[in-house]
PDB file of N, CA and C in Angstrom:
ATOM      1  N   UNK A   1      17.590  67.545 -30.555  1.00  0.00           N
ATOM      2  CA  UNK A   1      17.501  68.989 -30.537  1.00  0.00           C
ATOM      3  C   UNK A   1      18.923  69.551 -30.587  1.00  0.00           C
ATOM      4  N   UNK A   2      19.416  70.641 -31.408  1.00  0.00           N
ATOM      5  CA  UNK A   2      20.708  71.152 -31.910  1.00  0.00           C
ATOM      6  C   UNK A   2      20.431  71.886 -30.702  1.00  0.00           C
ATOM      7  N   UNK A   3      21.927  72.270 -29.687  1.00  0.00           N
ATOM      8  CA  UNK A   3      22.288  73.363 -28.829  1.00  0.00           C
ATOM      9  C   UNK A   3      23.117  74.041 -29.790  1.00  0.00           C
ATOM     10  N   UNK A   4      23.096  75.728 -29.175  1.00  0.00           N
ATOM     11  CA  UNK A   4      23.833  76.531 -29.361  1.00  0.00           C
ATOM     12  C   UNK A   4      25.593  75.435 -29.731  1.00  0.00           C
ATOM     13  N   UNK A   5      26.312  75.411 -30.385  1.00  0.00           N
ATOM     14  CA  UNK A   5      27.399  74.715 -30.271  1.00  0.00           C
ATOM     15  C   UNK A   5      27.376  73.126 -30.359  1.00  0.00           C
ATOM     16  N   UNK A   6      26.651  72.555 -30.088  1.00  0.00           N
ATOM     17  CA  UNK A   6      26.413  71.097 -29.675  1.00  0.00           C
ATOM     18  C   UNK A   6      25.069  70.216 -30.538  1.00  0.00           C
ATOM     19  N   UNK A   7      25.945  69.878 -32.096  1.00  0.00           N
ATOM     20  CA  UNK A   7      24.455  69.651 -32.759  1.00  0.00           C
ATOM     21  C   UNK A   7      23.918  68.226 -31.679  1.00  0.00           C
ATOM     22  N   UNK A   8      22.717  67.722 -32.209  1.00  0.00           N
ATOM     23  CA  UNK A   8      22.349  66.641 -31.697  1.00  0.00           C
ATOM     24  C   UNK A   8      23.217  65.202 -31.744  1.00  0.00           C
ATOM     25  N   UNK A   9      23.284  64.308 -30.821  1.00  0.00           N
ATOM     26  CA  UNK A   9      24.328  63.651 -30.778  1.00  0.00           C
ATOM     27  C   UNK A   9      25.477  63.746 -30.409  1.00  0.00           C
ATOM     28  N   UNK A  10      25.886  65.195 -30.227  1.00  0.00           N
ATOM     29  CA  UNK A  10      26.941  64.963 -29.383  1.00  0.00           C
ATOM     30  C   UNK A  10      27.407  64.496 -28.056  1.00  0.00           C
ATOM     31  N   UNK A  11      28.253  63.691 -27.457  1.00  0.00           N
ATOM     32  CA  UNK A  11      28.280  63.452 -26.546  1.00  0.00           C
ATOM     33  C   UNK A  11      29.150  64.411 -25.450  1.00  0.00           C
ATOM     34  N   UNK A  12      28.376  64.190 -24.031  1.00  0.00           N
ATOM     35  CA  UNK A  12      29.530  65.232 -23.629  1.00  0.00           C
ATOM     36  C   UNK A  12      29.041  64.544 -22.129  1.00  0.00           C
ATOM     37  N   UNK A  13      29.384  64.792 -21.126  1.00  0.00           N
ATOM     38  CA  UNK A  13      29.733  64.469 -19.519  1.00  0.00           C
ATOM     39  C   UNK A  13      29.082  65.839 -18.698  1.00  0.00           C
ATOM     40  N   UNK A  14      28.339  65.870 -17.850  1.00  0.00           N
ATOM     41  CA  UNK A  14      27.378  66.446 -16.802  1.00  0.00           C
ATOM     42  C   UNK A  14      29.050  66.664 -15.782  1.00  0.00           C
ATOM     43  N   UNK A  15      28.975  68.158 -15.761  1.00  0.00           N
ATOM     44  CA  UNK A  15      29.804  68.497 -15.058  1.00  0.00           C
ATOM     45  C   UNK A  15      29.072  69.833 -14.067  1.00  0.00           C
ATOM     46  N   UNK A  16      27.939  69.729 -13.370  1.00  0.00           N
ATOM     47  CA  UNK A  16      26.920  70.305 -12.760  1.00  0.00           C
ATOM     48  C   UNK A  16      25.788  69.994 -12.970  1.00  0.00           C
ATOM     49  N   UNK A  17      25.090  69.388 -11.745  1.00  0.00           N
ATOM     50  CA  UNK A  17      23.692  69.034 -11.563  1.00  0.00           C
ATOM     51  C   UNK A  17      23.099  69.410 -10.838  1.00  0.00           C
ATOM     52  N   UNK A  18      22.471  70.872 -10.563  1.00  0.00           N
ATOM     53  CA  UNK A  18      21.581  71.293  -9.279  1.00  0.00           C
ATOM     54  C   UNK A  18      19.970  71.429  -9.782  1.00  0.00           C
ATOM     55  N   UNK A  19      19.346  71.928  -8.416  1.00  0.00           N
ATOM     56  CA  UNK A  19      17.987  72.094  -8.226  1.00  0.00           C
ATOM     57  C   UNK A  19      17.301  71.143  -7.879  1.00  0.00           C
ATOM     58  N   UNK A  20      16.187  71.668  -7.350  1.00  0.00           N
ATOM     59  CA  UNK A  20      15.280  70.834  -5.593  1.00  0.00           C
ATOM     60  C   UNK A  20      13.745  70.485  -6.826  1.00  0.00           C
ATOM     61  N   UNK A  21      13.356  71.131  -7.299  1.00  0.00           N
ATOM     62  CA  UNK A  21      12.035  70.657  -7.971  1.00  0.00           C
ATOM     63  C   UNK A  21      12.484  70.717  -9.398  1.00  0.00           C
ATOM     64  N   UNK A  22      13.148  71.602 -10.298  1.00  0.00           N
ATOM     65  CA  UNK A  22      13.354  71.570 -11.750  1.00  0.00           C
ATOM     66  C   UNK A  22      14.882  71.529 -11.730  1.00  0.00           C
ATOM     67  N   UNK A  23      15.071  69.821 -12.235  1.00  0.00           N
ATOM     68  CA  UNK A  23      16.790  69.841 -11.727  1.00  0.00           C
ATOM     69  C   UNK A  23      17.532  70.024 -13.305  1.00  0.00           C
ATOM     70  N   UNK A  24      18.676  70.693 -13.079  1.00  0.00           N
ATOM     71  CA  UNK A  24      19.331  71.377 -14.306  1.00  0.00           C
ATOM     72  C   UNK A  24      20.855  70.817 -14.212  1.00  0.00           C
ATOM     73  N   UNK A  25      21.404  70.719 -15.554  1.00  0.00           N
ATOM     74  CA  UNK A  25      22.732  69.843 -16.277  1.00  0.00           C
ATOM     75  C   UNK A  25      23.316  70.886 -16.545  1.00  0.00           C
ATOM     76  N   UNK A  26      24.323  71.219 -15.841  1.00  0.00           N
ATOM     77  CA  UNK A  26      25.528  71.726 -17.054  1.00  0.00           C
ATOM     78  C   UNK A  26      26.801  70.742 -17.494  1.00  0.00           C
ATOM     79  N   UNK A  27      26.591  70.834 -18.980  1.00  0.00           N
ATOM     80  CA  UNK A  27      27.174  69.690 -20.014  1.00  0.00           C
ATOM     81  C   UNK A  27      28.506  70.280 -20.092  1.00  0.00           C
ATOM     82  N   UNK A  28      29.480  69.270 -20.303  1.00  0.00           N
ATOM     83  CA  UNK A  28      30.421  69.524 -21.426  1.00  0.00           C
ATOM     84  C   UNK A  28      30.764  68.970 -22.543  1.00  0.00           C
ATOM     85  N   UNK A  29      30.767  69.176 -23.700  1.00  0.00           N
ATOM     86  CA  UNK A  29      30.513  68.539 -24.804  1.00  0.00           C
ATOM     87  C   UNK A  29      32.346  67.825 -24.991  1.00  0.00           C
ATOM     88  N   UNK A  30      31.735  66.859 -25.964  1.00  0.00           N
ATOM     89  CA  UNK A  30      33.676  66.568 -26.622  1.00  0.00           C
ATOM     90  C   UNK A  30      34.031  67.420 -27.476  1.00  0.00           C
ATOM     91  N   UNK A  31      33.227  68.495 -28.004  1.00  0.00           N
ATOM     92  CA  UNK A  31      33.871  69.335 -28.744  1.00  0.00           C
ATOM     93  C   UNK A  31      34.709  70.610 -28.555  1.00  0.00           C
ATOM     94  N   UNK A  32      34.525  70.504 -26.972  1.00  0.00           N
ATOM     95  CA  UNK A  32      34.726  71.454 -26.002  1.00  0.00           C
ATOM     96  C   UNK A  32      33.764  72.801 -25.411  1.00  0.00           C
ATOM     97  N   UNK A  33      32.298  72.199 -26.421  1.00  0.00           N
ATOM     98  CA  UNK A  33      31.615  73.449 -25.854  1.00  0.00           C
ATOM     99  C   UNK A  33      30.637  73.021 -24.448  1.00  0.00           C
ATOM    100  N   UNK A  34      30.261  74.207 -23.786  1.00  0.00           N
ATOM    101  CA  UNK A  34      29.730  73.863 -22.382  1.00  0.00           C
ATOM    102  C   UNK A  34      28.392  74.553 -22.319  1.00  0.00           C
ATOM    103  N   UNK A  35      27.280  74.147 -21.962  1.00  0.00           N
ATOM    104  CA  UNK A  35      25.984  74.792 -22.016  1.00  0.00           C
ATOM    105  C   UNK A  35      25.474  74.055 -20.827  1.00  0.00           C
ATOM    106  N   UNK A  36      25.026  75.353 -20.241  1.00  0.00           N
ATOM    107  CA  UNK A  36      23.997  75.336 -18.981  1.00  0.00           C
ATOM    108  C   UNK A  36      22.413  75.327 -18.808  1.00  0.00           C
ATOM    109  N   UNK A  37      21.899  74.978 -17.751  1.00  0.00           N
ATOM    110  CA  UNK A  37      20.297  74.925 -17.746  1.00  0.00           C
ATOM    111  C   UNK A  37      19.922  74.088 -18.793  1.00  0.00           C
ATOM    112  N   UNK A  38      20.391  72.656 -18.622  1.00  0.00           N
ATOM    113  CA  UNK A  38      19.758  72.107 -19.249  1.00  0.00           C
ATOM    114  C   UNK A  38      19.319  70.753 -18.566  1.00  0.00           C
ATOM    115  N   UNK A  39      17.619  70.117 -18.983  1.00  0.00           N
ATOM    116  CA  UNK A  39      17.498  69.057 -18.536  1.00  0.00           C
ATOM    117  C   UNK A  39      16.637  67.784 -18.943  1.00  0.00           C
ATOM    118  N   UNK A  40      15.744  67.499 -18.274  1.00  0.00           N
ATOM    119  CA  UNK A  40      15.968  65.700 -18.919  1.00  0.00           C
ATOM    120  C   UNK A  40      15.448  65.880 -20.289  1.00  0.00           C
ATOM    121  N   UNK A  41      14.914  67.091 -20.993  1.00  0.00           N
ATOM    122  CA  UNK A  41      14.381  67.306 -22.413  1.00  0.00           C
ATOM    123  C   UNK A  41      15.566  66.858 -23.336  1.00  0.00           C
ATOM    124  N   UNK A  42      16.930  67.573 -22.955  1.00  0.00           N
ATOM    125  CA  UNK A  42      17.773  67.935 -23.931  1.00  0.00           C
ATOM    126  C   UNK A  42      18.794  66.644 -23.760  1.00  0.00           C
ATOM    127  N   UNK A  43      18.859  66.072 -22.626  1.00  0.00           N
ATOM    128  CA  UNK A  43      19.886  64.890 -22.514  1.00  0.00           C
ATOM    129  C   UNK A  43      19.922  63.695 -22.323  1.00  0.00           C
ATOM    130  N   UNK A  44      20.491  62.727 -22.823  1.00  0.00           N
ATOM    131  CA  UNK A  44      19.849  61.321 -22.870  1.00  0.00           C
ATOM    132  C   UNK A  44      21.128  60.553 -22.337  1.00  0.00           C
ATOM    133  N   UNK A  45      20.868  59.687 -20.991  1.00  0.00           N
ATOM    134  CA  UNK A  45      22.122  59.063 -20.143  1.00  0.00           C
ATOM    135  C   UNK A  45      22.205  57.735 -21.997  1.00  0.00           C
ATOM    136  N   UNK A  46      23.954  57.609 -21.278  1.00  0.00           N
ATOM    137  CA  UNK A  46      24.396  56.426 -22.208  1.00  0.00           C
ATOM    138  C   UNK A  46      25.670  55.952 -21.519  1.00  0.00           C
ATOM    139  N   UNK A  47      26.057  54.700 -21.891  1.00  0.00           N
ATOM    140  CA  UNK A  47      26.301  53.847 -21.315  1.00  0.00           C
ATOM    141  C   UNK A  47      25.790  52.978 -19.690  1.00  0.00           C
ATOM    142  N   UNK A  48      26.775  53.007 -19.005  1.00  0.00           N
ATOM    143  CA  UNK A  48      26.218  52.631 -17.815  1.00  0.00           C
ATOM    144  C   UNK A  48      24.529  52.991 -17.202  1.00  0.00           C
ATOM    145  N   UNK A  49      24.752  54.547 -17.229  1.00  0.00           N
ATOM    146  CA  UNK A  49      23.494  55.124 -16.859  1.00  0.00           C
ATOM    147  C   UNK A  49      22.485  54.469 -17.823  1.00  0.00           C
ATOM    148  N   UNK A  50      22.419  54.568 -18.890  1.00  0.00           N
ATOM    149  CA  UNK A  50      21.390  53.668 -19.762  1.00  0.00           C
ATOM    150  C   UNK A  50      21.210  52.586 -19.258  1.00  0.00           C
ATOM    151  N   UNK A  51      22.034  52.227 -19.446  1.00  0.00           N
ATOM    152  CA  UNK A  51      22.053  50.718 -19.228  1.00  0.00           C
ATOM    153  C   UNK A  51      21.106  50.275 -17.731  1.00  0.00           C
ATOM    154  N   UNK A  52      21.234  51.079 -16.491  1.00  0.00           N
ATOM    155  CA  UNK A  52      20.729  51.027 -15.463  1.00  0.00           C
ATOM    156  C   UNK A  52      19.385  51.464 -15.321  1.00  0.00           C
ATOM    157  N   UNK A  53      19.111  52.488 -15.854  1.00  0.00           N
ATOM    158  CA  UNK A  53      18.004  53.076 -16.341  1.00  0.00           C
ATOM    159  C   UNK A  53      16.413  52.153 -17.304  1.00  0.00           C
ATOM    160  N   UNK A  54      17.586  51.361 -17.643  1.00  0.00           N
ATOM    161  CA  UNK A  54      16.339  49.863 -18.828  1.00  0.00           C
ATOM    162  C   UNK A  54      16.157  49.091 -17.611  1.00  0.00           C
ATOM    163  N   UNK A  55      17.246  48.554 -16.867  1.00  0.00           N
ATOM    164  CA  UNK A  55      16.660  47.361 -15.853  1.00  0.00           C
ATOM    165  C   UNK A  55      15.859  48.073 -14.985  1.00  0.00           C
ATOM    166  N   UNK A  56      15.335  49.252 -14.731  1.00  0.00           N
ATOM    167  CA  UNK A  56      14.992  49.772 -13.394  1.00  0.00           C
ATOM    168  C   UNK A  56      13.351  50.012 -14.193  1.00  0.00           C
ATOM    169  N   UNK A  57      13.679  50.381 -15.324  1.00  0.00           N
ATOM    170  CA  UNK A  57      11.996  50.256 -16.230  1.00  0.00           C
ATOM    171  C   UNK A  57      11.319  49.153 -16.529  1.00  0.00           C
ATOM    172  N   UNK A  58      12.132  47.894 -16.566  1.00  0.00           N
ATOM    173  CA  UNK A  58      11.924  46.658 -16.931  1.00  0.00           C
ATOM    174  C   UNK A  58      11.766  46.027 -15.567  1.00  0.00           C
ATOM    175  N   UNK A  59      11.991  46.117 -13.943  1.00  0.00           N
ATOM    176  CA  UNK A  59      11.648  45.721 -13.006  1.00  0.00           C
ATOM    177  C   UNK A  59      10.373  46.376 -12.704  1.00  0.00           C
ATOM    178  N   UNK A  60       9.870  47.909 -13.133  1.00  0.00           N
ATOM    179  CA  UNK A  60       9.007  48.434 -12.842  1.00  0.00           C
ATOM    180  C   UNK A  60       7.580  47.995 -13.404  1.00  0.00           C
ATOM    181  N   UNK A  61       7.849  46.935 -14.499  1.00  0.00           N
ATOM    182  CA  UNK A  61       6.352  46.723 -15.485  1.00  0.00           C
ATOM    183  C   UNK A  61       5.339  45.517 -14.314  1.00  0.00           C
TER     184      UNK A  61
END
């Protein structure tokens, strides 16, 4: 999904993570753009977090 500024694929680093029942990302992209209220729809962990994220699905089967 293209953000305002941030086509799909871009990578960028979670520099704000709040909320108690609908939890929300504010990104910063490498391109330098920053977009708020966003969450697990629009962002997909990579590296480490991925990576942790497969063994924890793959212990769960």
């Amino acid at each position: 999904m293209d953000l305002d500024g941030a086509p799909q694929g871009t990578e960028g680093k979670v520099i704000l993570a709040n909320g108690f029942n609908w939890l929300r990302y504010r990104i910063l992209f490498t391109n330098g753009t920053e977009v708020g209220n966003l969450d697990h729809r629009h962002i997909e962990p990579i590296g480490r977090s991925a990576k942790r994220l497969a063994r924890q699905a793959k212990r769960a089967r």
